[in-house]
Structures are given as structure tokens and as C-alpha cells.
Protein backbone atom coordinates (compact mmCIF):
# COMPACT_ATOMS: atom_id res chain seq x y z
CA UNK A 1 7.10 26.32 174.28
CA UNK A 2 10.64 26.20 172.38
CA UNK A 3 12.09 24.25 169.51
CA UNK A 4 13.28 20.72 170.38
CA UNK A 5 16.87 20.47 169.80
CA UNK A 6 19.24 17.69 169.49
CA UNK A 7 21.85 18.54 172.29
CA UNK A 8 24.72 16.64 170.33
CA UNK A 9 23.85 18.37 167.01
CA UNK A 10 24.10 21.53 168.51
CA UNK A 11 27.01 20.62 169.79
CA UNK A 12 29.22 19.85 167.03
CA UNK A 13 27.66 22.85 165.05
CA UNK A 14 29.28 25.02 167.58
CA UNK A 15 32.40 23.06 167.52
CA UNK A 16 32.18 23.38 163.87
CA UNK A 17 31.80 27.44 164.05
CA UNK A 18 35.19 27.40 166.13
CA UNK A 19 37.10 25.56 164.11
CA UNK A 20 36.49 27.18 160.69
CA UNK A 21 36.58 31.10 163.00
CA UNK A 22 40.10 29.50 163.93
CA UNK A 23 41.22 28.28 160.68
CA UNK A 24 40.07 31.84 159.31
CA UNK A 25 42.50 33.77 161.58
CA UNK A 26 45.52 30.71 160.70
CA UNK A 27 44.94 31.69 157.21
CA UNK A 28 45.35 35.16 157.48
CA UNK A 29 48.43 34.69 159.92
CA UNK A 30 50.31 32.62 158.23
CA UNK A 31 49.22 32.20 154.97
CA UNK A 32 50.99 35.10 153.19
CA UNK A 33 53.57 35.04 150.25
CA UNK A 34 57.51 35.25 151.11
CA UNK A 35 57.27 38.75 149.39
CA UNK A 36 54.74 39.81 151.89
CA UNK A 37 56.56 38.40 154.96
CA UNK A 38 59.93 40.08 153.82
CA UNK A 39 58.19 43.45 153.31
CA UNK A 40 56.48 43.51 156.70
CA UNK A 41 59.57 42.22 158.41
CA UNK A 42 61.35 45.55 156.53
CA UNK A 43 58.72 47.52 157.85
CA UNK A 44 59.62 46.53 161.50
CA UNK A 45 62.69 46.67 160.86
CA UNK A 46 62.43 50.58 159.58
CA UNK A 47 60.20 51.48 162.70
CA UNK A 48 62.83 50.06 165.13
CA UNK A 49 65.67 51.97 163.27
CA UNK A 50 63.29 55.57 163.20
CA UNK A 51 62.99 54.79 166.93
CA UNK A 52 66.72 54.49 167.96
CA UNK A 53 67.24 57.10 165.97
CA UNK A 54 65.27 59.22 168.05
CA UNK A 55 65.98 58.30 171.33
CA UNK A 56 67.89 60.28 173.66
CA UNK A 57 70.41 58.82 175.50
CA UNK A 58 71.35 59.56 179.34
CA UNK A 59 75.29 60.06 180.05
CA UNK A 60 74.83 60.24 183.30
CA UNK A 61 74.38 56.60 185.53
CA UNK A 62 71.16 56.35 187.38
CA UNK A 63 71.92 57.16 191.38
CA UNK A 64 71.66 54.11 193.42
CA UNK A 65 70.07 54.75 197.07
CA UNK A 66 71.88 54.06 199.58
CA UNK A 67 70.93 51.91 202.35
């Protein structure tokens, strides 16, 4: 037969384990330096720019159907 468990111990232990799993990914979200933020907003920024850069642009207007 199994373990006898208190139901409202177990509970809160698992409420517990979600809490500090969510405070672990806050932390890593938003708990970097303003250098950090400003170099991976630069890094976007750089990607978006190589992008554009490299697209090719259309002259011609898309044909509409006609009904």
C-alpha cells in the first residue's frame, strides 16, 4: 500500500515549485544590466537592417482579379 500524504502539503509544495520555476524565468527576462539590454536591442536592430538590405523589391503592383 502507498505513502500517506497530506493532500494540502502536497499542495502548496507544488504551488511552491511554480512559483520559484516562474520567478527563475522573470529573472532571466528581465533581470539584465542596461548594457546588456542596449546591446541586444543593437543586435535586432542590425538583423532588421541586414534584412532590408537584402530584400528585393517588386516595381510592378500586384494584379487585382476582377470580378
Amino acid at each position: 500500500m502507498g505513502d500517506v500524504i497530506n493532500l494540502r502539503q502536497a499542495r502548496k509544495a507544488r504551488e511552491r515549485r511554480e512559483r520559484e520555476r516562474e520567478a527563475a524565468l522573470n529573472r532571466a527576462a528581465h533581470g539584465r544590466t542596461t548594457a546588456e539590454t542596449a546591446r541586444a536591442a543593437a543586435a535586432r536592430s542590425q538583423k532588421q537592417r541586414t534584412l532590408d538590405q537584402h530584400r528585393i523589391e517588386d516595381e510592378t503592383p500586384p494584379e487585382t482579379p476582377e470580378c
